[in-house]
ModelCIF file with pLDDT and N, C-alpha, C, O atoms, coordinates in Angstrom:
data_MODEL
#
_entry.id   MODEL 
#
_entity.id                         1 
_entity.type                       polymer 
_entity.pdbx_number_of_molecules   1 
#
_entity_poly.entity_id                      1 
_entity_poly.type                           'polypeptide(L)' 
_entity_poly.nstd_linkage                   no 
_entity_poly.nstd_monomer                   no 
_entity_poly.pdbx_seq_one_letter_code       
;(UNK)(UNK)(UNK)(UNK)(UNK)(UNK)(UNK)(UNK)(UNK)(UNK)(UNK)(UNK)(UNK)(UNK)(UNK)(UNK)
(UNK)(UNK)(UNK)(UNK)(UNK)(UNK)(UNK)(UNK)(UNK)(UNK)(UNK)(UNK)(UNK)(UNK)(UNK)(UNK)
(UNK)(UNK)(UNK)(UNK)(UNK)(UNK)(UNK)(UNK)(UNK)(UNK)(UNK)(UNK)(UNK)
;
_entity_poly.pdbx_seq_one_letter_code_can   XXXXXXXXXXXXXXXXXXXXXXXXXXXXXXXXXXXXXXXXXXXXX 
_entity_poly.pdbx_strand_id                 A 
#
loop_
_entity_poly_seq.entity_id 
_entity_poly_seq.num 
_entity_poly_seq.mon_id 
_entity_poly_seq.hetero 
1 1  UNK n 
1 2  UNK n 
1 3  UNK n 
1 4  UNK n 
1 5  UNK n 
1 6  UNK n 
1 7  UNK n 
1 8  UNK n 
1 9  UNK n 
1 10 UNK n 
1 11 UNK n 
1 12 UNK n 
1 13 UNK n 
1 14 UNK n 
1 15 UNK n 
1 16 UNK n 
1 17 UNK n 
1 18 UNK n 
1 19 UNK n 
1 20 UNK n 
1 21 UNK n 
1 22 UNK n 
1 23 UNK n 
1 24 UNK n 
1 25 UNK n 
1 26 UNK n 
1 27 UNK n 
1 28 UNK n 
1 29 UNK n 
1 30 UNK n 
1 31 UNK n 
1 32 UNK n 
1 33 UNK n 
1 34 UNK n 
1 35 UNK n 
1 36 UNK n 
1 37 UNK n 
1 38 UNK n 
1 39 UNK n 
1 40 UNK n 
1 41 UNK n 
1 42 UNK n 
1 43 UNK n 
1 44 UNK n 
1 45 UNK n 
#
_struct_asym.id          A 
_struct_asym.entity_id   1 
#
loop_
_ma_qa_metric.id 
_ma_qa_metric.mode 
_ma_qa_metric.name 
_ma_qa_metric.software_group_id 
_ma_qa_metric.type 
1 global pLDDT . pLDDT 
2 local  pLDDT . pLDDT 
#
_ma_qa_metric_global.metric_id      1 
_ma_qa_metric_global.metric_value   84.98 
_ma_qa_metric_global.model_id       1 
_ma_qa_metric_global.ordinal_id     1 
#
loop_
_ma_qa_metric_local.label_asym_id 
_ma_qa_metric_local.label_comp_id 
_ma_qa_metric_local.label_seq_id 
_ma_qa_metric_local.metric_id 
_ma_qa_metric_local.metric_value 
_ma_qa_metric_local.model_id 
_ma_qa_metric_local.ordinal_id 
A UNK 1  2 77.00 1 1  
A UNK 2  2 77.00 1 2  
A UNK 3  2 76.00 1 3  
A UNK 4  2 74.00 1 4  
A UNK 5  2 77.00 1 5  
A UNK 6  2 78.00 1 6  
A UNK 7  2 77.00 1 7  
A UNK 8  2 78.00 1 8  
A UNK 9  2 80.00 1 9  
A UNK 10 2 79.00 1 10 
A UNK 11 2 79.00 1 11 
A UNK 12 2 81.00 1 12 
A UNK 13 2 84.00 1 13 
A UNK 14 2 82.00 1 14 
A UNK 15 2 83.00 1 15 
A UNK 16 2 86.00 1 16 
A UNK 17 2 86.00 1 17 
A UNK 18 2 85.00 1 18 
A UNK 19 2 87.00 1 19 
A UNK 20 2 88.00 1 20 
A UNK 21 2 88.00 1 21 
A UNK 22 2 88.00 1 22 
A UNK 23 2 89.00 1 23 
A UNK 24 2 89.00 1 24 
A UNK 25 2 91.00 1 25 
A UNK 26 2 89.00 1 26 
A UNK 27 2 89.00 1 27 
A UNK 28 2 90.00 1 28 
A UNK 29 2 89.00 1 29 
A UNK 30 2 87.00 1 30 
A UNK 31 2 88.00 1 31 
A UNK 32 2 87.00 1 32 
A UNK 33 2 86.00 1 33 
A UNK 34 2 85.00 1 34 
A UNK 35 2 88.00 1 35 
A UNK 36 2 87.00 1 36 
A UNK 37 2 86.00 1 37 
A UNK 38 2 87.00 1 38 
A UNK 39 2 89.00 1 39 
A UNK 40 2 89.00 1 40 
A UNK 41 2 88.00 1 41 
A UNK 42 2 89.00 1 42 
A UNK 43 2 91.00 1 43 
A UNK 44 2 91.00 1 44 
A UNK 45 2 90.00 1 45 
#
loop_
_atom_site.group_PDB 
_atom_site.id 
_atom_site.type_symbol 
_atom_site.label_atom_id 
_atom_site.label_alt_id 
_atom_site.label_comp_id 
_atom_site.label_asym_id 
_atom_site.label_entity_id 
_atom_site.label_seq_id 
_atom_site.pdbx_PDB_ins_code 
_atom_site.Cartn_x 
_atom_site.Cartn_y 
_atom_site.Cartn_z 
_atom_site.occupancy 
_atom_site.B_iso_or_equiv 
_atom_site.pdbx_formal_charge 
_atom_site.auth_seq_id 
_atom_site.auth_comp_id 
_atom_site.auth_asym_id 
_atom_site.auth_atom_id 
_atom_site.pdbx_PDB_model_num 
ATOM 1   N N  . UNK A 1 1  ? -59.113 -13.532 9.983  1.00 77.00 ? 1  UNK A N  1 
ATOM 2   C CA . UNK A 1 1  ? -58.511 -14.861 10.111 1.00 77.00 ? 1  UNK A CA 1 
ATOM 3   C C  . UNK A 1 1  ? -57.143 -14.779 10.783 1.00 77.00 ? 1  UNK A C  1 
ATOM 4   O O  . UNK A 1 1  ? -56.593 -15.566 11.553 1.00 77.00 ? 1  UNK A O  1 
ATOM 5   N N  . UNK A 1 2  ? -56.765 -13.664 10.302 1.00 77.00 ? 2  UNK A N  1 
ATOM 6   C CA . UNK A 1 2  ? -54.951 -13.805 11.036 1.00 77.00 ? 2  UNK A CA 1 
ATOM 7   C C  . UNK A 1 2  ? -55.150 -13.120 12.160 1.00 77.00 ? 2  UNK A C  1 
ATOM 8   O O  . UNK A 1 2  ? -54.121 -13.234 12.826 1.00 77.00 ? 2  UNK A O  1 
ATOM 9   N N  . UNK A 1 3  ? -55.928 -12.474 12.715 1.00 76.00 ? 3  UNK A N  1 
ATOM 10  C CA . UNK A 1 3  ? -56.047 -12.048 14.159 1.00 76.00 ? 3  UNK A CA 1 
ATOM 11  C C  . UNK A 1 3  ? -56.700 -13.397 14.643 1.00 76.00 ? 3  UNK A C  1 
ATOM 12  O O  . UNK A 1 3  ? -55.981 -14.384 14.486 1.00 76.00 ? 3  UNK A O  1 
ATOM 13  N N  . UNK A 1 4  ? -57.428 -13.523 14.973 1.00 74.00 ? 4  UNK A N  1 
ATOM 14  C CA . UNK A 1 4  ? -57.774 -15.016 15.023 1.00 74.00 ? 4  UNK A CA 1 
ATOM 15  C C  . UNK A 1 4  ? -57.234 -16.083 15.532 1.00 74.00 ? 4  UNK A C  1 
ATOM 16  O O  . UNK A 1 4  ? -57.327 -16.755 16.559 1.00 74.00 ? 4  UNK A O  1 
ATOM 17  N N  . UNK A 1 5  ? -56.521 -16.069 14.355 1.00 77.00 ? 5  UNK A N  1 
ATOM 18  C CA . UNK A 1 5  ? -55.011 -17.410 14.672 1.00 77.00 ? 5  UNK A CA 1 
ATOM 19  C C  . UNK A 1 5  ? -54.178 -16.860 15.780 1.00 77.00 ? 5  UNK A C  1 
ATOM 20  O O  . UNK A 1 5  ? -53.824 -17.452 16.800 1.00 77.00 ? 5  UNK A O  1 
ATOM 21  N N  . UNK A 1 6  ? -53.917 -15.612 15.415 1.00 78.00 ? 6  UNK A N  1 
ATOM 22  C CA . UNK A 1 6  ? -52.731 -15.208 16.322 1.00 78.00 ? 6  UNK A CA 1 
ATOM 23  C C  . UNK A 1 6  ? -52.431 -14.822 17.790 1.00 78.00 ? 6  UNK A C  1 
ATOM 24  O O  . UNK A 1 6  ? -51.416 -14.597 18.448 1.00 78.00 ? 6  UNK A O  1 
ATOM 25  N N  . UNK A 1 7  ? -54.202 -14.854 18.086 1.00 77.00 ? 7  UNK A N  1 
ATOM 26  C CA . UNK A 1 7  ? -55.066 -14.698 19.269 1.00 77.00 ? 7  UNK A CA 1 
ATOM 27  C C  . UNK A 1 7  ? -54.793 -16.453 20.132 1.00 77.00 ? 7  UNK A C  1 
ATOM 28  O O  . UNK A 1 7  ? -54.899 -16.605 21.349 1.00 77.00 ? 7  UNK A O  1 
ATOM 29  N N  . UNK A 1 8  ? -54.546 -17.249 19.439 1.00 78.00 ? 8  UNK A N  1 
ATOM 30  C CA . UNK A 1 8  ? -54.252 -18.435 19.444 1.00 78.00 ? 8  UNK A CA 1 
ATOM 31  C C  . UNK A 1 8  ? -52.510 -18.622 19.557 1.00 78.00 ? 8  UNK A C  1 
ATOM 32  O O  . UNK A 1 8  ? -51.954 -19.447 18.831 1.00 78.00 ? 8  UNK A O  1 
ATOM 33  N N  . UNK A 1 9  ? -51.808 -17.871 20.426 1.00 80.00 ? 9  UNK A N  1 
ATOM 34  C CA . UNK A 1 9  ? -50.279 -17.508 20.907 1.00 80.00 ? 9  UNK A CA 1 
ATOM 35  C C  . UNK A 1 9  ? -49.626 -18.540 21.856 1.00 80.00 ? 9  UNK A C  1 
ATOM 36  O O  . UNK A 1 9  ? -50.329 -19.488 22.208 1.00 80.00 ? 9  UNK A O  1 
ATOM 37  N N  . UNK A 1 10 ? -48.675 -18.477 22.193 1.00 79.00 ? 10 UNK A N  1 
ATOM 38  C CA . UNK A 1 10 ? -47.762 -19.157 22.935 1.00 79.00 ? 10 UNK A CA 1 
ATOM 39  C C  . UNK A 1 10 ? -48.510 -19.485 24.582 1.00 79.00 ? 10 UNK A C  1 
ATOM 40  O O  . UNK A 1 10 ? -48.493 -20.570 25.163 1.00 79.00 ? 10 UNK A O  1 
ATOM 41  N N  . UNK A 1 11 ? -49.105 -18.263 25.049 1.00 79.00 ? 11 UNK A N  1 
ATOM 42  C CA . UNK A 1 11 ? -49.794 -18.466 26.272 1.00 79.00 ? 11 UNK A CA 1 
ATOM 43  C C  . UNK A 1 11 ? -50.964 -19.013 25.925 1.00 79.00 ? 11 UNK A C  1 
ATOM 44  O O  . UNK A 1 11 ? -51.234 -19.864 26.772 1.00 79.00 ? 11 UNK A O  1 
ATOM 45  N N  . UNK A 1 12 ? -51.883 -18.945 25.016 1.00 81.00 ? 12 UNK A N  1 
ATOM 46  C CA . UNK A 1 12 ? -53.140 -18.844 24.676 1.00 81.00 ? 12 UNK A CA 1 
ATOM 47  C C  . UNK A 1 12 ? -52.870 -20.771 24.832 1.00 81.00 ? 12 UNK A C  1 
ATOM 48  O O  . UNK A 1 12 ? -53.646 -21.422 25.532 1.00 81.00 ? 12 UNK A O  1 
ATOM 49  N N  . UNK A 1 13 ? -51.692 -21.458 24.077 1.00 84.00 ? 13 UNK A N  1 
ATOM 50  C CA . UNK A 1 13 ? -51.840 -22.655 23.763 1.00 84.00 ? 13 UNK A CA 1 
ATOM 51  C C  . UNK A 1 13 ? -51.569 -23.489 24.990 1.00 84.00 ? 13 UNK A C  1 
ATOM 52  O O  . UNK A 1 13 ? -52.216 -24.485 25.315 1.00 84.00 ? 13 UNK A O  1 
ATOM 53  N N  . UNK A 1 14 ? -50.593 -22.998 25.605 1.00 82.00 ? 14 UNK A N  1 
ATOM 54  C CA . UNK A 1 14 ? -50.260 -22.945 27.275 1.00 82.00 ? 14 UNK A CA 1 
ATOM 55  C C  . UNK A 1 14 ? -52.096 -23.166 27.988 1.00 82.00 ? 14 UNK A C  1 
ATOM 56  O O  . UNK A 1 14 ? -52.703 -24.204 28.252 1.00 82.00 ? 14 UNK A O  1 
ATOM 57  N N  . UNK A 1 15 ? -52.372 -22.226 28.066 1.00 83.00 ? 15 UNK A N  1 
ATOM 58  C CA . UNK A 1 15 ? -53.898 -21.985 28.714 1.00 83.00 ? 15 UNK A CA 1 
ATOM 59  C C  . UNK A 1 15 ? -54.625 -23.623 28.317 1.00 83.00 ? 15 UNK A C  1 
ATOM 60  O O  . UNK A 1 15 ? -54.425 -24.633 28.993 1.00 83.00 ? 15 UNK A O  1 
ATOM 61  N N  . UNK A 1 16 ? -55.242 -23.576 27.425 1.00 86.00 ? 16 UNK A N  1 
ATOM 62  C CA . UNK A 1 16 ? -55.805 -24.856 26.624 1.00 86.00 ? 16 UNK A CA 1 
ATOM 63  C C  . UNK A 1 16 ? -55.234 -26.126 26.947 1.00 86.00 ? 16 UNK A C  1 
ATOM 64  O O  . UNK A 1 16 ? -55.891 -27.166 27.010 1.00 86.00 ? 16 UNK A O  1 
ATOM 65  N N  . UNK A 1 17 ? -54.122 -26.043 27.131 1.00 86.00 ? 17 UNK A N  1 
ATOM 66  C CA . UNK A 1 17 ? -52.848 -27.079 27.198 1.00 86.00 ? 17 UNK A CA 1 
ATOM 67  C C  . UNK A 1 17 ? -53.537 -27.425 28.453 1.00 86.00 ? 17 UNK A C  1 
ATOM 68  O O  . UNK A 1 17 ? -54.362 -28.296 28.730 1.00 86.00 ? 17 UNK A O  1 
ATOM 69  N N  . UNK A 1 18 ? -52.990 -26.537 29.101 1.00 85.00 ? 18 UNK A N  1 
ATOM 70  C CA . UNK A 1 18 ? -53.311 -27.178 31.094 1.00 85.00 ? 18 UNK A CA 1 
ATOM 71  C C  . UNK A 1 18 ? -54.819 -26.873 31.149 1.00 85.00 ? 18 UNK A C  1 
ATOM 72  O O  . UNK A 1 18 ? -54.658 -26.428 30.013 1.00 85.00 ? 18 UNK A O  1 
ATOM 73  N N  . UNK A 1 19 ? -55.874 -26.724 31.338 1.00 87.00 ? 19 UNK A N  1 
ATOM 74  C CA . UNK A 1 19 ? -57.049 -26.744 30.525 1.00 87.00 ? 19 UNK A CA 1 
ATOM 75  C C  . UNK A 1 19 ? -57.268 -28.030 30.837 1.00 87.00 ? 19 UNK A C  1 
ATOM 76  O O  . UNK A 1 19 ? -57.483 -28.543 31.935 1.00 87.00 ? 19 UNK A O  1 
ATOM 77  N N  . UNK A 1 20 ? -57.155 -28.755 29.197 1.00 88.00 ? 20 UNK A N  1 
ATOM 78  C CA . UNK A 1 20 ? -57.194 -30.576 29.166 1.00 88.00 ? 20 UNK A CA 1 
ATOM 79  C C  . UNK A 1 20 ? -56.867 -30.988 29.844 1.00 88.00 ? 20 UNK A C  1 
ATOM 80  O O  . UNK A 1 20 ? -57.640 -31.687 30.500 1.00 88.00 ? 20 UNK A O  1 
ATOM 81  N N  . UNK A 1 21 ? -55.037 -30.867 30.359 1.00 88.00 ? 21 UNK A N  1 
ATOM 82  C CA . UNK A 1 21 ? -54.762 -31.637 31.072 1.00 88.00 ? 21 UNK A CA 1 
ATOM 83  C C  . UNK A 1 21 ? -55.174 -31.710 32.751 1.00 88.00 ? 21 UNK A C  1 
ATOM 84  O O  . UNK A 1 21 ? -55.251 -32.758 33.392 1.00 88.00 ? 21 UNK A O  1 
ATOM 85  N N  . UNK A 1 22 ? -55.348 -30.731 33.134 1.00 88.00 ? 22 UNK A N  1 
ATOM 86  C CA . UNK A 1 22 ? -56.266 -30.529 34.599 1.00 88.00 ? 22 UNK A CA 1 
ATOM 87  C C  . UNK A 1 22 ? -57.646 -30.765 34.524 1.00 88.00 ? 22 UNK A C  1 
ATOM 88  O O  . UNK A 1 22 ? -58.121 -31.095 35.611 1.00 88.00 ? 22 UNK A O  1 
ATOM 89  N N  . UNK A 1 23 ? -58.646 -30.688 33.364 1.00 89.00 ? 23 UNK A N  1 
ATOM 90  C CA . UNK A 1 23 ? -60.028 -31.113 34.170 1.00 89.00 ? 23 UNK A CA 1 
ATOM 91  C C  . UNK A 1 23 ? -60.762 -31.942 32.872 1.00 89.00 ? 23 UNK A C  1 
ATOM 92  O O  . UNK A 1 23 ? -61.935 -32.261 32.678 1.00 89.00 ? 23 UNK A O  1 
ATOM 93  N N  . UNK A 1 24 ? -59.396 -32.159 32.001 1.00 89.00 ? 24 UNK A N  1 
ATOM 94  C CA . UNK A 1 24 ? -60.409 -33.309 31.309 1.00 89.00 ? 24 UNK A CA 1 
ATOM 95  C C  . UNK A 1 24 ? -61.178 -32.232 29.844 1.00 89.00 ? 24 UNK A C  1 
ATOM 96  O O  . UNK A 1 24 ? -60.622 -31.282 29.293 1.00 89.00 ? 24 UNK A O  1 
ATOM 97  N N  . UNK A 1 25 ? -62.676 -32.841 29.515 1.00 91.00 ? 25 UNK A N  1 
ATOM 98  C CA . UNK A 1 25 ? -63.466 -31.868 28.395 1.00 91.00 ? 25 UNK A CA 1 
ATOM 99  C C  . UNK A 1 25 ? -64.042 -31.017 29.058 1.00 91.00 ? 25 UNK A C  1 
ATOM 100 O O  . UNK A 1 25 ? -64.672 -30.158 28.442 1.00 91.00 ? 25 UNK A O  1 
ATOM 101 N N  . UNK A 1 26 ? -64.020 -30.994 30.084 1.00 89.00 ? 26 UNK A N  1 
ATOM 102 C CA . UNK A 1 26 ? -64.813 -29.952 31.074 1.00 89.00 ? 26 UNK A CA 1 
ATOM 103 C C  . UNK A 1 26 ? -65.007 -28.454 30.523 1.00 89.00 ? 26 UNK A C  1 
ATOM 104 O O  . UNK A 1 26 ? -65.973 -27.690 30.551 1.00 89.00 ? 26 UNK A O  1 
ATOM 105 N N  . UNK A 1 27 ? -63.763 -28.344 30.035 1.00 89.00 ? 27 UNK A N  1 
ATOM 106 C CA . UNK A 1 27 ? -63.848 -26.718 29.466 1.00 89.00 ? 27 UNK A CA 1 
ATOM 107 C C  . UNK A 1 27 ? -64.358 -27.306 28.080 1.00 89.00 ? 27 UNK A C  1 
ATOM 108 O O  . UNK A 1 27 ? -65.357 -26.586 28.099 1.00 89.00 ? 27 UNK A O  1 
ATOM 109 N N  . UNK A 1 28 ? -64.453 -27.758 27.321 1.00 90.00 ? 28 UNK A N  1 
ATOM 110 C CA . UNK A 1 28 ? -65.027 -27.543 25.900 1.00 90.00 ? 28 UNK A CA 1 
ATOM 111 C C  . UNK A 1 28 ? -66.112 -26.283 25.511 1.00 90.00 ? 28 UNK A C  1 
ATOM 112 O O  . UNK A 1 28 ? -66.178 -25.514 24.553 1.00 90.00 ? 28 UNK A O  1 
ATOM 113 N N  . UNK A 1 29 ? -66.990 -26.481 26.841 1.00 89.00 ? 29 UNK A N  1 
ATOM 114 C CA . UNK A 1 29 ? -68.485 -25.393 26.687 1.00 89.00 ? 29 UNK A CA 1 
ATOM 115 C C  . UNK A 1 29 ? -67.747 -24.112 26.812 1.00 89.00 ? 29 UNK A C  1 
ATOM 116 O O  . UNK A 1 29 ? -68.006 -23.219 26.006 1.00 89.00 ? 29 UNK A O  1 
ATOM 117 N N  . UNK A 1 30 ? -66.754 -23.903 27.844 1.00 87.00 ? 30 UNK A N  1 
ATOM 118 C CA . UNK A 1 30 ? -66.760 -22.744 27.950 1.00 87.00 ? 30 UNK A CA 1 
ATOM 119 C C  . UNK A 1 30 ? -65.935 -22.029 26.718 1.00 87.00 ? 30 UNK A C  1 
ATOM 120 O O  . UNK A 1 30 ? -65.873 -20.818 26.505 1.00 87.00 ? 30 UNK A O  1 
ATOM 121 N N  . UNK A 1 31 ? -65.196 -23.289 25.814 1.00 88.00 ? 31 UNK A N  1 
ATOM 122 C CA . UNK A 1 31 ? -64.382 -22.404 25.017 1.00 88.00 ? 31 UNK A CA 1 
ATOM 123 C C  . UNK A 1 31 ? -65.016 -22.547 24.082 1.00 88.00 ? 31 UNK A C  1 
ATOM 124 O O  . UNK A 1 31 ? -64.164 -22.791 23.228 1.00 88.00 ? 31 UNK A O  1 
ATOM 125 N N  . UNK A 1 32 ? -66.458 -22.583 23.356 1.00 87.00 ? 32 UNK A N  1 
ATOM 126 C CA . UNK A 1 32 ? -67.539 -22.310 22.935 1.00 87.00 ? 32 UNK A CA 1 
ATOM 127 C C  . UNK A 1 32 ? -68.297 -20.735 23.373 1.00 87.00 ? 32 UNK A C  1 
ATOM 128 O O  . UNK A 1 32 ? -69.012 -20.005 22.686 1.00 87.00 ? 32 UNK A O  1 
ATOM 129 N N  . UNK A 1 33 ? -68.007 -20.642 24.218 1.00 86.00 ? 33 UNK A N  1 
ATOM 130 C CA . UNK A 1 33 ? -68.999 -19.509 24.893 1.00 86.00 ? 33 UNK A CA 1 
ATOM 131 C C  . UNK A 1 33 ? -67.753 -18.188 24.445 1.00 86.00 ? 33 UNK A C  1 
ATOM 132 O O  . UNK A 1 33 ? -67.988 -17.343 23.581 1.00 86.00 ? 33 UNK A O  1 
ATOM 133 N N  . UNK A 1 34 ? -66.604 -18.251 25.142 1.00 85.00 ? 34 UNK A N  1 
ATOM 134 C CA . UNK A 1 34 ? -65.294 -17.921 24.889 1.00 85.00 ? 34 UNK A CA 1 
ATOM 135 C C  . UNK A 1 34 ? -65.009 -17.464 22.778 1.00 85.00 ? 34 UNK A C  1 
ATOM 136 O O  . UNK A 1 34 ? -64.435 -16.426 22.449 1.00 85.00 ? 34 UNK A O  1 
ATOM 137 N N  . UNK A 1 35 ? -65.460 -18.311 21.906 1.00 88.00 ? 35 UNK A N  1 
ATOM 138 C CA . UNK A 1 35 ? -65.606 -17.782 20.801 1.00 88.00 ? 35 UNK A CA 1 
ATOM 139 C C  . UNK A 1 35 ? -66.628 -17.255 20.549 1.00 88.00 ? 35 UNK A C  1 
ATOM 140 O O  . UNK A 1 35 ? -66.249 -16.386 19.765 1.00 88.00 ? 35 UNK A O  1 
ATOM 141 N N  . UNK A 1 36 ? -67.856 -17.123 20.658 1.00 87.00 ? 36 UNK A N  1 
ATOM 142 C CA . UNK A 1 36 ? -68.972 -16.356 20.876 1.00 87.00 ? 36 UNK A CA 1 
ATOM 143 C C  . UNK A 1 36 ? -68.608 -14.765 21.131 1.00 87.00 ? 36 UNK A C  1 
ATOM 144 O O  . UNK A 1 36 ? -68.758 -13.742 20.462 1.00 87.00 ? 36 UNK A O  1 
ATOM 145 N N  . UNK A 1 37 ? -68.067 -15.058 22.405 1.00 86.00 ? 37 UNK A N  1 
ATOM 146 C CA . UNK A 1 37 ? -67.354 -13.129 22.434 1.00 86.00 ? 37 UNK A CA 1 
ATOM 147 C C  . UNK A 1 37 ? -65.926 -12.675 21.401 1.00 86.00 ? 37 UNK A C  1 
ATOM 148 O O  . UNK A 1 37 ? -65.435 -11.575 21.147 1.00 86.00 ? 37 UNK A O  1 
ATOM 149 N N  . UNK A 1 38 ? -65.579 -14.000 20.997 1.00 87.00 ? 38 UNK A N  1 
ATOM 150 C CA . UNK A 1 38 ? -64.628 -13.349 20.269 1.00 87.00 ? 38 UNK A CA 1 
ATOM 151 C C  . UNK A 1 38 ? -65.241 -12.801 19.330 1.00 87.00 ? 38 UNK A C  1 
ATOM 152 O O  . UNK A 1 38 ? -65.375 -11.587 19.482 1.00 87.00 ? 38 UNK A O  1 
ATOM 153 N N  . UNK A 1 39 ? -65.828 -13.385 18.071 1.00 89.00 ? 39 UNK A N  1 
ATOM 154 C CA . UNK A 1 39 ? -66.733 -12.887 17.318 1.00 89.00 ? 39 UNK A CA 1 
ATOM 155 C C  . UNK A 1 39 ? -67.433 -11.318 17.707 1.00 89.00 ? 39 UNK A C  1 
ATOM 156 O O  . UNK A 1 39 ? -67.094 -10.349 17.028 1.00 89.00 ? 39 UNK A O  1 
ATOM 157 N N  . UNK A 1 40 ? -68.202 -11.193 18.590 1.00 89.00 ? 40 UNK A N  1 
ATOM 158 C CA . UNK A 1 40 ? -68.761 -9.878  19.150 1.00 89.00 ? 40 UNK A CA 1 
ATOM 159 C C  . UNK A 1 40 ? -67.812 -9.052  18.143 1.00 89.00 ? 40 UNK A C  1 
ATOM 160 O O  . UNK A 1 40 ? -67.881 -8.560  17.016 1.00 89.00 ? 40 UNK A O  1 
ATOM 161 N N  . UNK A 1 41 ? -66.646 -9.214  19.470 1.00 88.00 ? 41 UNK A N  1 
ATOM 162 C CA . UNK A 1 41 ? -65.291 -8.375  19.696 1.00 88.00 ? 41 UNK A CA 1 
ATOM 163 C C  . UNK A 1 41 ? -64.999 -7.954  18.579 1.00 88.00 ? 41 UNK A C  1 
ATOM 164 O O  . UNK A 1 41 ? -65.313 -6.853  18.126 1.00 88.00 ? 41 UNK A O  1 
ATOM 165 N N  . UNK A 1 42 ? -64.395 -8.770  18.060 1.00 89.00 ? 42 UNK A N  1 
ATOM 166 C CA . UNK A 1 42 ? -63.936 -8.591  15.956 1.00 89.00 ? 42 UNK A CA 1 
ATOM 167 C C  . UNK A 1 42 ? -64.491 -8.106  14.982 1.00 89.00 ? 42 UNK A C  1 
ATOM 168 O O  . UNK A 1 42 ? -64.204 -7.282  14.113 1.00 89.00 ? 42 UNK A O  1 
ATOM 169 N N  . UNK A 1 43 ? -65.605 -8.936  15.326 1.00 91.00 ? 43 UNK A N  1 
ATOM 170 C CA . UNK A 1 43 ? -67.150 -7.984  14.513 1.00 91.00 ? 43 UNK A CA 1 
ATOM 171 C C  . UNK A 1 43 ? -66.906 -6.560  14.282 1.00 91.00 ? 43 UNK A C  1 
ATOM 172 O O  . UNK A 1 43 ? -66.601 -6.135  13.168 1.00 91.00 ? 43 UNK A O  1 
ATOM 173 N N  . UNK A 1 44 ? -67.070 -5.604  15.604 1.00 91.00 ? 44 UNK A N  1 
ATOM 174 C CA . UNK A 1 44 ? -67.025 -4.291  16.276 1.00 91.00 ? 44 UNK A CA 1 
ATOM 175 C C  . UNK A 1 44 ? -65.791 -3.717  15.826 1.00 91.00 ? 44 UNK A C  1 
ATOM 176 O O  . UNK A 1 44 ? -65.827 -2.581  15.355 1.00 91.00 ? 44 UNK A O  1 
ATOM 177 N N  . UNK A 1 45 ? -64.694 -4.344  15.902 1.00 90.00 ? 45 UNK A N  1 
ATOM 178 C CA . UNK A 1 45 ? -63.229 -3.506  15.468 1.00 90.00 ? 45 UNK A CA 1 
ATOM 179 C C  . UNK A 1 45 ? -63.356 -3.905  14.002 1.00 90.00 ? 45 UNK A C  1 
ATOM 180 O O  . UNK A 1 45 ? -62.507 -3.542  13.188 1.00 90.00 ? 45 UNK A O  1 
#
């Protein structure tokens, strides 16, 4: 959980931020797909 969150940082919120504001929900899927590998990832370590 606290890797997680923290994976969720100053740039990370930046990213997301301009994200919305440049194309709208457009990214929603991909930041669906995007936690999918996080999981993998975390899983494994």
């Amino acid at each position: 959980i606290v890797t997680a969150f923290a994976d969720n940082d100053a740039g990370g919120i930046a990213t997301y931020a301009a994200a919305g504001a440049k194309y709208g929900f457009a990214l929603l899927f991909t930041m669906l797909i995007s936690t999918v590998c996080l999981v993998i990832a975390q899983e494994m370590s």
